[in-house]
C-alpha atoms as a PDB file:
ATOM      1  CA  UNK A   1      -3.184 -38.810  18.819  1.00  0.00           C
ATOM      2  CA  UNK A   2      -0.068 -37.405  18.285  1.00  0.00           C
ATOM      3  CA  UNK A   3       0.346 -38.509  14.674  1.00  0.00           C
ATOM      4  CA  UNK A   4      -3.193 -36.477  14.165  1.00  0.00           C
ATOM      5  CA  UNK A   5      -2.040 -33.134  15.468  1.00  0.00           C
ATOM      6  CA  UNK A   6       1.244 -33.023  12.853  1.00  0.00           C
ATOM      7  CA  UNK A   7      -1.040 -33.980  10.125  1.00  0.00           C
ATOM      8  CA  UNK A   8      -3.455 -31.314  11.323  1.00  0.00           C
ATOM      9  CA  UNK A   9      -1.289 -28.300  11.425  1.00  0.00           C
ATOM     10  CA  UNK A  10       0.246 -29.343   7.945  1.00  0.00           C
ATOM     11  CA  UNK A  11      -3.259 -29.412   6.427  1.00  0.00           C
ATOM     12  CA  UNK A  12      -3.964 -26.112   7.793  1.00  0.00           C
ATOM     13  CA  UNK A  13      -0.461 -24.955   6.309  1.00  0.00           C
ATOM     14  CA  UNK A  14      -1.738 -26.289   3.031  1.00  0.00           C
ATOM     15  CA  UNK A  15      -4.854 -24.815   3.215  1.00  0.00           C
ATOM     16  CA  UNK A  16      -3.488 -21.255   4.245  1.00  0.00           C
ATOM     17  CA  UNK A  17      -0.818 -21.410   1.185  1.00  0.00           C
ATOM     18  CA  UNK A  18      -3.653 -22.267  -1.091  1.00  0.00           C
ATOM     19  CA  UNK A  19      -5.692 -19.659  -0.293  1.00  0.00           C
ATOM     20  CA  UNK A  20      -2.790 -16.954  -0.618  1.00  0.00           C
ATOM     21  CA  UNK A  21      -1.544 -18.002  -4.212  1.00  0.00           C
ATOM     22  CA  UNK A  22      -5.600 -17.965  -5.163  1.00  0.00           C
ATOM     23  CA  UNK A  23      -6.006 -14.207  -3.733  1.00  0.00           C
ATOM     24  CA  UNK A  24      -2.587 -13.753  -5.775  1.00  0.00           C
ATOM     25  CA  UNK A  25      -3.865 -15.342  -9.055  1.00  0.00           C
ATOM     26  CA  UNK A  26      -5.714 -12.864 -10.237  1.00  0.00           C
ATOM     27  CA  UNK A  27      -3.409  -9.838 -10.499  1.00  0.00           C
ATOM     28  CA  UNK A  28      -0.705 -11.635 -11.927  1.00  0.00           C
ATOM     29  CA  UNK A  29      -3.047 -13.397 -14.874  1.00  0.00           C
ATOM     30  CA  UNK A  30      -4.562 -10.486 -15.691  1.00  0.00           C
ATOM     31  CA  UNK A  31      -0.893  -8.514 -16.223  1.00  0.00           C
ATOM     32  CA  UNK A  32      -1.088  -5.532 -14.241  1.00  0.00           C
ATOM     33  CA  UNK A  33       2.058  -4.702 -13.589  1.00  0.00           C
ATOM     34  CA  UNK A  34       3.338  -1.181 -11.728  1.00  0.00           C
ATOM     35  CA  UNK A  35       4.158   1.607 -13.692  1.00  0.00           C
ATOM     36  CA  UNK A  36       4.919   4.494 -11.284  1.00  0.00           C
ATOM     37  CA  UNK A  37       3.557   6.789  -8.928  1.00  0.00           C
ATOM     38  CA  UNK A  38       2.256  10.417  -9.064  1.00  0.00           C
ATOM     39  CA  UNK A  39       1.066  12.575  -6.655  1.00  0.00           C
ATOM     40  CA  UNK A  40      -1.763  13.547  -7.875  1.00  0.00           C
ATOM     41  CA  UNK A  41      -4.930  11.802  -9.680  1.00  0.00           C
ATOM     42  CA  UNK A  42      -4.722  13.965 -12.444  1.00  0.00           C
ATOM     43  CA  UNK A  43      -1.084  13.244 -13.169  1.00  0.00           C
ATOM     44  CA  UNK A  44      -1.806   9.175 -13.038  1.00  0.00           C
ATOM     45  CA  UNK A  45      -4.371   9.386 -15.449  1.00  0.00           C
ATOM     46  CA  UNK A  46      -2.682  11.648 -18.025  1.00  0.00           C
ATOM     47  CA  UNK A  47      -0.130   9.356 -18.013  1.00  0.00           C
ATOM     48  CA  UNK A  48      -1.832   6.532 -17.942  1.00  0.00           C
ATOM     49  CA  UNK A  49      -3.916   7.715 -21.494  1.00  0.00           C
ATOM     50  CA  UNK A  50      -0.512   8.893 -23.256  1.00  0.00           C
ATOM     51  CA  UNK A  51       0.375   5.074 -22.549  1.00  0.00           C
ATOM     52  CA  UNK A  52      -2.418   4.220 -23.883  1.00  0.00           C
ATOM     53  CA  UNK A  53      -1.979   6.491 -27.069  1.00  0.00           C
ATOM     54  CA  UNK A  54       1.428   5.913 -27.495  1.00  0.00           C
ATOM     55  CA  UNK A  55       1.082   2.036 -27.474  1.00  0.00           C
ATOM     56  CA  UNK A  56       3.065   1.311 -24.563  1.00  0.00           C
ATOM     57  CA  UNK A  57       0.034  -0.411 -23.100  1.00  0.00           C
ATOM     58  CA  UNK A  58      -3.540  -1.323 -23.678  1.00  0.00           C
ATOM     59  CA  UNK A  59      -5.448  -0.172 -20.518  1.00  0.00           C
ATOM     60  CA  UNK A  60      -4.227   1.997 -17.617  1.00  0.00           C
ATOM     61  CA  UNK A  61      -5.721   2.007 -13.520  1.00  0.00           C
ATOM     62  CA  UNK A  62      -4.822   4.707 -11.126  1.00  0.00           C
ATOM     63  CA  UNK A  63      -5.252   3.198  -7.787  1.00  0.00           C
ATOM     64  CA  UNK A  64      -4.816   5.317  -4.866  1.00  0.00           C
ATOM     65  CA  UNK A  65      -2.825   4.646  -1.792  1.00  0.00           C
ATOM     66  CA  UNK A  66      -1.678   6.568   1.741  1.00  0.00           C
ATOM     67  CA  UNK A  67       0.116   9.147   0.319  1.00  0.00           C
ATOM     68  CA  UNK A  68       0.082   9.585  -3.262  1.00  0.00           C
ATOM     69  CA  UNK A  69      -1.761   7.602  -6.635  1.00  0.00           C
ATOM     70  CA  UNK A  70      -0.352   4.423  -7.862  1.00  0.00           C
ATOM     71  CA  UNK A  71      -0.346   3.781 -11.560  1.00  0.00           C
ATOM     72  CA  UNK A  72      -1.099   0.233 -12.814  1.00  0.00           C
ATOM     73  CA  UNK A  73      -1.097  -0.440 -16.890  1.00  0.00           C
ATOM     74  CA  UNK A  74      -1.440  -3.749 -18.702  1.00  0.00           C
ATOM     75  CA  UNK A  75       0.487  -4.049 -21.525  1.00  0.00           C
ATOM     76  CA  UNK A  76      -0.681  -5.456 -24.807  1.00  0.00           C
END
């Protein structure tokens, strides 16, 4: 019995770490990466399409959060 409750608690440990690195996966293999922050929605986007016409990236999200908007781009 007491070998079974180690061997428990380090599968659930396993299991837990597992399922935070696949919730993580996503965002970082897609490349979004943090640009900046603006406080309003208007101001995100703008920037977010002179990115995008300047070449700096290839698509642009404006994500909003407590207090202000939260500019996400992928670059190319």
């Amino acid at each position: 019995m007491k070998k079974r409750i180690p061997a428990a608690l380090a599968l659930t440990a396993a299991c837990a770490a597992a399922s935070l690195a696949l919730t993580a996966a996503p965002a970082q293999a897609a490349g979004w990466e943090f640009f900046d922050d603006y406080w309003s929605h208007a101001g995100c986007t703008e920037e977010g399409h002179h990115g995008v016409k300047r070449g700096e990236w290839t698509d642009f999200q404006c994500r909003s959060s407590a207090i202000d908007w939260n500019l996400w781009v992928l670059r190319p």
